[in-house]
N, C-alpha and C. Protein backbone atom coordinates (compact mmCIF):
# COMPACT_ATOMS: atom_id res chain seq x y z
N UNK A 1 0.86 -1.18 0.00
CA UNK A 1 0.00 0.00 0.00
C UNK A 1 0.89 1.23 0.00
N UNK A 2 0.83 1.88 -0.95
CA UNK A 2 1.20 3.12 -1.13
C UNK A 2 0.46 4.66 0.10
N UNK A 3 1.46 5.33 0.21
CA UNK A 3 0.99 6.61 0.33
C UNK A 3 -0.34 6.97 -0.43
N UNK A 4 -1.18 7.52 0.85
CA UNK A 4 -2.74 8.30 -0.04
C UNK A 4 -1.96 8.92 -1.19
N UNK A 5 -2.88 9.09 -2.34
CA UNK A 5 -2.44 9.91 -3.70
C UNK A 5 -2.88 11.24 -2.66
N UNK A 6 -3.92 11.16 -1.96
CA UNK A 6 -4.32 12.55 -1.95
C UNK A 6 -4.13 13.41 -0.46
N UNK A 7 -2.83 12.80 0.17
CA UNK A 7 -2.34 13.10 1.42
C UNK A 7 -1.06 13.21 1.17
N UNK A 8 -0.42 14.93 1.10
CA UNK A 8 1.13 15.17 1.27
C UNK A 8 1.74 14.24 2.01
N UNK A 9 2.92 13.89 1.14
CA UNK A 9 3.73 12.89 2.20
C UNK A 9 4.53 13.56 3.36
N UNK A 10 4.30 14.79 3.31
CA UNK A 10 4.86 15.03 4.69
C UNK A 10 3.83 15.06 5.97
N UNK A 11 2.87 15.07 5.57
CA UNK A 11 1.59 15.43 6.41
C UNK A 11 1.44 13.36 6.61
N UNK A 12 1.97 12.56 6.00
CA UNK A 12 2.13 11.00 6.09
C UNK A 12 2.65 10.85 7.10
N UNK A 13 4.10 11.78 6.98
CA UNK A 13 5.22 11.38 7.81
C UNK A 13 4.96 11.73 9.34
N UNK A 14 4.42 13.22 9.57
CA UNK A 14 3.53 13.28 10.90
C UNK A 14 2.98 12.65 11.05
N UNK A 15 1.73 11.84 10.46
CA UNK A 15 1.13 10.52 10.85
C UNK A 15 1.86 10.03 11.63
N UNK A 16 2.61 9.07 10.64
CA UNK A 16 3.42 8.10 11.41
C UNK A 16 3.89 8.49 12.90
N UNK A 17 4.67 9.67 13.08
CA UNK A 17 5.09 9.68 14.05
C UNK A 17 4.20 10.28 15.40
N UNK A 18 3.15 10.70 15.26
CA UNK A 18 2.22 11.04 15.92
C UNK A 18 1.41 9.70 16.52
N UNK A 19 1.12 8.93 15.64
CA UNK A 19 0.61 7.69 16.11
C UNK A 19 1.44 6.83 16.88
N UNK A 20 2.63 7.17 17.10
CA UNK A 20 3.78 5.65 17.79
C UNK A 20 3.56 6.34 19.51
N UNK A 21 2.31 5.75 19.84
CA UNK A 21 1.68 6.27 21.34
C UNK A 21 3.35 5.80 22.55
N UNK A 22 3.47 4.93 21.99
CA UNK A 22 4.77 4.39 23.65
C UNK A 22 6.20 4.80 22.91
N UNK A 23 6.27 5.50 21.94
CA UNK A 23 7.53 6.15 21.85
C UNK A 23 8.63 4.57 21.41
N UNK A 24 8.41 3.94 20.60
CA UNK A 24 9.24 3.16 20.52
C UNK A 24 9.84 3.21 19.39
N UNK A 25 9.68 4.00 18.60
CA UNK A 25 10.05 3.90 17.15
C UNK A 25 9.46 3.46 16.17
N UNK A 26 8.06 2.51 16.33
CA UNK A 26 7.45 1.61 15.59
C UNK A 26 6.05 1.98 16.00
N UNK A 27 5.03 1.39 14.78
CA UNK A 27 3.86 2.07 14.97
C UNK A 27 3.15 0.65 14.28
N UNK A 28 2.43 0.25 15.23
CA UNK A 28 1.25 -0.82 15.32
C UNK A 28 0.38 -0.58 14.61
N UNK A 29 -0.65 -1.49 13.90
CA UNK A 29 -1.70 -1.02 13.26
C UNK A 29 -2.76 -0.90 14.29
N UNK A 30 -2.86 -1.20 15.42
CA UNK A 30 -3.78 -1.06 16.47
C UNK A 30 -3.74 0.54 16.94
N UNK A 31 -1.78 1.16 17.21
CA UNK A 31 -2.22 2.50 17.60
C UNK A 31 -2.25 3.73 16.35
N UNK A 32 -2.06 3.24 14.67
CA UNK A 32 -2.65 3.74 13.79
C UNK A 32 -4.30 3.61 13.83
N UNK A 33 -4.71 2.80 14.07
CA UNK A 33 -6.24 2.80 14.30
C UNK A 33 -6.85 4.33 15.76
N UNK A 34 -5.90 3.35 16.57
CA UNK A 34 -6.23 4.74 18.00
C UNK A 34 -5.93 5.61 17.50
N UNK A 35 -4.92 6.45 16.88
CA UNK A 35 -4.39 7.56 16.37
C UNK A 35 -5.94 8.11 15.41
N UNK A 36 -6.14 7.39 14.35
CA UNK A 36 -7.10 7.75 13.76
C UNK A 36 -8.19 8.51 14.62
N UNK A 37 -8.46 7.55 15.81
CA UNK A 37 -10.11 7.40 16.66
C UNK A 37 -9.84 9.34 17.49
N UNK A 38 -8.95 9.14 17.73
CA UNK A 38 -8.33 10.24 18.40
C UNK A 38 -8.37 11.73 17.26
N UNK A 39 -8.55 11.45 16.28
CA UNK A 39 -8.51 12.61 15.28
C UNK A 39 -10.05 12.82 14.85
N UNK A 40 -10.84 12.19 15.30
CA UNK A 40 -12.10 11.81 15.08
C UNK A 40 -12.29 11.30 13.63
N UNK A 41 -11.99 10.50 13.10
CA UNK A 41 -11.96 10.06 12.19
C UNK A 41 -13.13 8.96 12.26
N UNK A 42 -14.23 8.90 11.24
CA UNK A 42 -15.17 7.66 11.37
C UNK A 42 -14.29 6.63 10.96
N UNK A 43 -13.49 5.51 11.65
CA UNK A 43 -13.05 4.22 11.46
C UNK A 43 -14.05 3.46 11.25
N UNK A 44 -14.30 2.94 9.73
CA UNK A 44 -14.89 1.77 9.34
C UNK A 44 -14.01 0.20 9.50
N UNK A 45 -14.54 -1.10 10.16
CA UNK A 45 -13.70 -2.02 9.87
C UNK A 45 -13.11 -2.23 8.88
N UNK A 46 -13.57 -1.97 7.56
CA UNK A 46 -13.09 -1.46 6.01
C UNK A 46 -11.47 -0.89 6.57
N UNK A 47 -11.70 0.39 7.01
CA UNK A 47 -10.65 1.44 7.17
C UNK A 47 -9.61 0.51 7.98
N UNK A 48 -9.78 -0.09 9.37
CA UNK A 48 -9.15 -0.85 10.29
C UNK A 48 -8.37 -1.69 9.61
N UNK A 49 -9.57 -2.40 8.78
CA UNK A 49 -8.23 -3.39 8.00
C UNK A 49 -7.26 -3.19 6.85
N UNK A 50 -7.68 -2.18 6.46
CA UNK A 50 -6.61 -1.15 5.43
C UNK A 50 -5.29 -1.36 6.69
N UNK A 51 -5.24 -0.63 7.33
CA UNK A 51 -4.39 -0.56 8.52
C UNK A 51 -3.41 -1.47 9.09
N UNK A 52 -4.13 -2.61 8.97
CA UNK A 52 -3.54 -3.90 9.37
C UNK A 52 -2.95 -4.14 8.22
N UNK A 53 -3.66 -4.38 6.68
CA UNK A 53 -2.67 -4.73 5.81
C UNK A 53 -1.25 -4.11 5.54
N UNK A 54 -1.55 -2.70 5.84
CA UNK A 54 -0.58 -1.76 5.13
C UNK A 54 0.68 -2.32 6.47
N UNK A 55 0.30 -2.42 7.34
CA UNK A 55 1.25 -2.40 8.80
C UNK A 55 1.81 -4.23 8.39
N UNK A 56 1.28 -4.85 7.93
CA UNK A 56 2.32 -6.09 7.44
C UNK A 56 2.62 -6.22 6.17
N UNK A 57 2.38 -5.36 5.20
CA UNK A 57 3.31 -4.96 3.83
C UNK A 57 4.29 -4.25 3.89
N UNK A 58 4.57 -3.54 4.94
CA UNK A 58 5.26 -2.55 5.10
C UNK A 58 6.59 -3.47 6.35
N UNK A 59 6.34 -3.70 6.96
CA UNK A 59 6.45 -4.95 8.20
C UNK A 59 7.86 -5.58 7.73
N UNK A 60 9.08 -5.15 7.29
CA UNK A 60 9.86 -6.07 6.25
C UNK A 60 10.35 -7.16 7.34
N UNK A 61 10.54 -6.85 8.76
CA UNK A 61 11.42 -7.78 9.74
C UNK A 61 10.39 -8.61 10.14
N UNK A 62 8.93 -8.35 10.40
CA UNK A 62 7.65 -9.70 11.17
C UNK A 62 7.65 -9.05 12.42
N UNK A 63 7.71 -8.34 13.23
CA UNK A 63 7.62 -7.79 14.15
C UNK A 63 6.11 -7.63 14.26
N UNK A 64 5.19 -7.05 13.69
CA UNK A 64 4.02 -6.74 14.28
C UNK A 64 3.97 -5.35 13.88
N UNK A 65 4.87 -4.69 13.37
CA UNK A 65 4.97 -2.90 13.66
C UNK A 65 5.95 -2.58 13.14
N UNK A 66 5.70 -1.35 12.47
CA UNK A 66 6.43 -0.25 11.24
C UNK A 66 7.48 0.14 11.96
N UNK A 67 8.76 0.26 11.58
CA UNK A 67 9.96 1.00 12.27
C UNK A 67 10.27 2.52 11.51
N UNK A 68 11.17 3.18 12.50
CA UNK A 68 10.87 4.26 11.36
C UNK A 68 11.68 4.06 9.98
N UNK A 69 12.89 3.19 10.63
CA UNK A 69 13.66 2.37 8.89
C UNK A 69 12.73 1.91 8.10
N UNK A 70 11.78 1.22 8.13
CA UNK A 70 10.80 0.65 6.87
C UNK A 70 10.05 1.44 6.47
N UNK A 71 9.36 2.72 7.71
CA UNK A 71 8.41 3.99 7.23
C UNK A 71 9.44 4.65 6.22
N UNK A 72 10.49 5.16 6.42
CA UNK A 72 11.39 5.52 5.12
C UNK A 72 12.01 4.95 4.08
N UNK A 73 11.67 4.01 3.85
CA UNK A 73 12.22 3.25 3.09
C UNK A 73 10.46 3.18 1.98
N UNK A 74 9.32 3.11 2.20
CA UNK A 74 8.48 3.71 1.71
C UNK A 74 8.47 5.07 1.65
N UNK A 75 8.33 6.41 2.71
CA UNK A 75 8.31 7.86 2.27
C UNK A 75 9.85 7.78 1.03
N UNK A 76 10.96 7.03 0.76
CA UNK A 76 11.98 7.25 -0.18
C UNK A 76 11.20 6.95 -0.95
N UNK A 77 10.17 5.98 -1.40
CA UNK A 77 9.94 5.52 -2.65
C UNK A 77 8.84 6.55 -3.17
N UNK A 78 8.09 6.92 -2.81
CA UNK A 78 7.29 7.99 -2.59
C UNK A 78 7.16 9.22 -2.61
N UNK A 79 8.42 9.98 -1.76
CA UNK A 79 8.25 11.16 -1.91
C UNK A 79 9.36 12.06 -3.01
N UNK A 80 10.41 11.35 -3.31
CA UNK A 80 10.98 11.62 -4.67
C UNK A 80 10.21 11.96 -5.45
N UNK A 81 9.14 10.89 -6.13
CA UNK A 81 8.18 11.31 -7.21
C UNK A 81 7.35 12.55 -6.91
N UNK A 82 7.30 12.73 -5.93
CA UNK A 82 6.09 14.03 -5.26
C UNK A 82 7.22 15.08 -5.58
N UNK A 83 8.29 15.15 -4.92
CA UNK A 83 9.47 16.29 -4.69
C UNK A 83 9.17 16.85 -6.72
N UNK A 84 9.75 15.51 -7.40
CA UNK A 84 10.15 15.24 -8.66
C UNK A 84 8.98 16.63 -9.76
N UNK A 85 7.46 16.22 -9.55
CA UNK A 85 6.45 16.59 -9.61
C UNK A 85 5.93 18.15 -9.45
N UNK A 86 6.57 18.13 -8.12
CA UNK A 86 6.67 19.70 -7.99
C UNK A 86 7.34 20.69 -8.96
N UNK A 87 8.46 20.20 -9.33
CA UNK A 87 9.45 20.87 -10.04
C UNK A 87 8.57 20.48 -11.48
N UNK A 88 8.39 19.68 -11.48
CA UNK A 88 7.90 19.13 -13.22
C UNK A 88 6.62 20.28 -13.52
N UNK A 89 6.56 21.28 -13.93
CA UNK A 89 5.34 21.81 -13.48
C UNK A 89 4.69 21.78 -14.71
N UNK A 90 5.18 21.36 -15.96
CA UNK A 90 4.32 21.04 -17.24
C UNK A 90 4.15 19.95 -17.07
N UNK A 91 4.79 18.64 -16.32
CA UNK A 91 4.39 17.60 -16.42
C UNK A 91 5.03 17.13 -17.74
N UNK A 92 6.27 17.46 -18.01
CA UNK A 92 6.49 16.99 -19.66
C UNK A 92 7.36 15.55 -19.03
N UNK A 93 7.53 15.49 -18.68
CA UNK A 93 8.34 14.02 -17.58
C UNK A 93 10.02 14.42 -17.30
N UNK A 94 10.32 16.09 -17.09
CA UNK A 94 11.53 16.83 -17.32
C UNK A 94 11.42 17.58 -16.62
N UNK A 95 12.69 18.38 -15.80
CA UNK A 95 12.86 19.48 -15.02
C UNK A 95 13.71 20.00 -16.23
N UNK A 96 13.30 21.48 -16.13
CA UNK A 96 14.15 21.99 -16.85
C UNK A 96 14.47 23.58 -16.14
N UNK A 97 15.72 24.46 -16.65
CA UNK A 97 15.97 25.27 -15.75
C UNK A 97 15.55 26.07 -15.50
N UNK A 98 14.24 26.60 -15.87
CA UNK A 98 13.17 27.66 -15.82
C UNK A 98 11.91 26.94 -14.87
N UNK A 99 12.33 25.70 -14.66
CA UNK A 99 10.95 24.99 -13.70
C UNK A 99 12.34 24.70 -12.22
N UNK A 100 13.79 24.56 -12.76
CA UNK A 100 14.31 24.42 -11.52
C UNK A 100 14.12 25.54 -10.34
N UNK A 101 13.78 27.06 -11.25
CA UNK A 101 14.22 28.16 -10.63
C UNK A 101 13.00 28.38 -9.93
N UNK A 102 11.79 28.00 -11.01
CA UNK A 102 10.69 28.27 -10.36
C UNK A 102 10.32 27.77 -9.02
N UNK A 103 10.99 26.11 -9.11
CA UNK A 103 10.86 25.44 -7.68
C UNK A 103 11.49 25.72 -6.54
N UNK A 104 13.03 25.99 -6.76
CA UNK A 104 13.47 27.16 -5.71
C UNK A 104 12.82 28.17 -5.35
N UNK A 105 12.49 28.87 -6.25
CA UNK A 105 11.65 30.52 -5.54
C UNK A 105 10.64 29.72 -4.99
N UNK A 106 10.25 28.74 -5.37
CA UNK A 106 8.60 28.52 -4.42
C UNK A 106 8.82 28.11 -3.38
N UNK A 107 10.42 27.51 -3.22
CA UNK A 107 10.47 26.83 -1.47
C UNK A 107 11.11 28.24 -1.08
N UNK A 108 11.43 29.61 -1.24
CA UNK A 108 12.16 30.36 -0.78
C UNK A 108 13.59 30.44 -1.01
N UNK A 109 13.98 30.54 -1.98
CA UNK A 109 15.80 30.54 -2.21
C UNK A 109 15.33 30.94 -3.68
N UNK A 110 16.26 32.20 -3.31
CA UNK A 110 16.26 32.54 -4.88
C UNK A 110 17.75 32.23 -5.30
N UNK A 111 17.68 31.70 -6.75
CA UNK A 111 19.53 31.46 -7.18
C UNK A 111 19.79 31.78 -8.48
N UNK A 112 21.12 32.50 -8.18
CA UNK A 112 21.58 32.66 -9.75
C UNK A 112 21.61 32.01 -10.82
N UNK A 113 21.81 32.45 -12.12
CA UNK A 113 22.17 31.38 -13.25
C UNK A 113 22.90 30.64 -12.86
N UNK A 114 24.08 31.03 -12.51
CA UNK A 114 25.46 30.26 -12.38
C UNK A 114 25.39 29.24 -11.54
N UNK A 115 24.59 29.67 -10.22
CA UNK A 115 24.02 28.08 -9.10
C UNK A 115 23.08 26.94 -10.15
N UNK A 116 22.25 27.87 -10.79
CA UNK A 116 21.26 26.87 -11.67
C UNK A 116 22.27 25.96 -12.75
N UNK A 117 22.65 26.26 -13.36
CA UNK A 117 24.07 25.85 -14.30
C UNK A 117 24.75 24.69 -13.59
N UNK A 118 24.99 25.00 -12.52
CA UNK A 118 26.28 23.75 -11.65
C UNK A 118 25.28 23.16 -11.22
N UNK A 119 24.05 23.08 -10.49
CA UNK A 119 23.09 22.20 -10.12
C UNK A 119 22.40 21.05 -11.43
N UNK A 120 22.65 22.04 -12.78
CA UNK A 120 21.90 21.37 -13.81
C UNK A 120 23.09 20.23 -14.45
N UNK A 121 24.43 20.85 -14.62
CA UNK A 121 25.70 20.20 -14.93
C UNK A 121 25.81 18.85 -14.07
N UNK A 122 25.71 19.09 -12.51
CA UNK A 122 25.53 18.11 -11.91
C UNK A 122 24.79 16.85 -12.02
N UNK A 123 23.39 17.34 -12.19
CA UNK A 123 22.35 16.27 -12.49
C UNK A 123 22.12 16.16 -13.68
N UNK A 124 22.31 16.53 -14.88
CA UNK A 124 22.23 16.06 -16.06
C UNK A 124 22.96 15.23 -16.49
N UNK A 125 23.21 14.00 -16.17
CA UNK A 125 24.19 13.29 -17.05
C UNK A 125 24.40 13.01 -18.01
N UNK A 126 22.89 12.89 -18.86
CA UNK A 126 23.27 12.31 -19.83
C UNK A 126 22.93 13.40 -21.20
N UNK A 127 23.31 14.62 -20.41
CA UNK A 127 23.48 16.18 -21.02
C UNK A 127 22.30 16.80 -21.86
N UNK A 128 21.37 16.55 -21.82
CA UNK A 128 20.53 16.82 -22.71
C UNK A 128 20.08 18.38 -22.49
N UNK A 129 20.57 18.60 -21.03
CA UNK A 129 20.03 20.40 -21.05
C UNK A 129 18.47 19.96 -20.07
N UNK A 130 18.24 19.21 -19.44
CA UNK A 130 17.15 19.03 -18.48
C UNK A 130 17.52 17.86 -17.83
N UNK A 131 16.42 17.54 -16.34
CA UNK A 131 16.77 16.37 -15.81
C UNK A 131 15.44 15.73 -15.78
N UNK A 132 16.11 14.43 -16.29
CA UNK A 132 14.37 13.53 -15.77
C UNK A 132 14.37 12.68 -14.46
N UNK A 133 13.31 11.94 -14.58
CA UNK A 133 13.22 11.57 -12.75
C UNK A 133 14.85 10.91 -12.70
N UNK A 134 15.11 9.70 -13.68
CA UNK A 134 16.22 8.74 -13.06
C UNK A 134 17.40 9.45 -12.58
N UNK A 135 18.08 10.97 -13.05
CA UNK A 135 19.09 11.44 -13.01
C UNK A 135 18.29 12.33 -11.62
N UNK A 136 17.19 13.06 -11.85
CA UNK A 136 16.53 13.31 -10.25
C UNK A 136 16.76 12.56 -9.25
N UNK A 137 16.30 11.58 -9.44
CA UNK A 137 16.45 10.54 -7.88
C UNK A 137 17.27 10.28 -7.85
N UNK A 138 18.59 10.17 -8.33
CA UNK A 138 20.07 9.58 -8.27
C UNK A 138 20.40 10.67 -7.37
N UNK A 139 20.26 12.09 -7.66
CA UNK A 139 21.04 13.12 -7.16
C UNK A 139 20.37 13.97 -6.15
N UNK A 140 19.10 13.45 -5.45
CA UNK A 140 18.76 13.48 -3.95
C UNK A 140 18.93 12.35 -2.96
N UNK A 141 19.75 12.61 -2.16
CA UNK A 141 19.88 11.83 -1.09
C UNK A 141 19.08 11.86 -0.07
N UNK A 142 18.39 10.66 0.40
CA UNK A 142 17.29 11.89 1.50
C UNK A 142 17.57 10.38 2.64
């Protein structure tokens, strides 16, 4: 089970950590359920067992419960494409340096040509003058 399409993955990632009630690092599908009940959320058994599945797909060791290593190891797979997306703002399946700049100014950093240039030199490998996701995700580390 993937990330909601229609829930920021950072607003995921508070989830997660909001719900791990005993502070252990790991998050049960029982206190993802409480977490829910607690937000007033109508929990359908429907919804409950969403919960349970996602908490043993996700589950890579059998423990019973999400660590925050396996919760990131999904938000990695996940929120690249979201990050990726943002910047893509035609959606042509390309960042290019007029959508890089745009995505900077929108998180707050404005940057010169010359930063845009060495950021694009960097991640372009295979030189075409834009980056697509594979040379994207290579060159965020998160």
């Amino acid at each position: 089970m993937a990330l909601p399409a229609d829930e920021n993955p950072y607003e995921q990632i508070k989830r997660f950590f909001l719900s791990d009630d005993n502070l252990d690092g790991k998050v049960t599908a029982e206190e993802l359920i409480k977490f829910a009940d607690k937000m007033d959320e109508n929990i359908s058994e429907e919804k409950k067992q969403e919960y349970r599945d996602w908490v043993k797909t996700i589950d890579t060791d059998g423990d019973g419960a999400v660590s925050v290593q396996e919760f990131f190891v999904l938000v990695e797979k996940e929120i690249k494409p979201y990050i990726f997306k943002q910047f893509d703002k035609d959606g042509s399946g390309y960042i290019t340096k007029d959508e890089l700049r745009q995505g900077m100014a929108a998180e707050g950093r404005e940057v010169t040509d010359e930063e845009l240039d060495l950021a694009l030199k960097e991640m372009d490998t295979d030189k075409d003058g834009k980056i697509n996701y594979e040379e994207f995700a290579k060159s965020i580390n998160m």
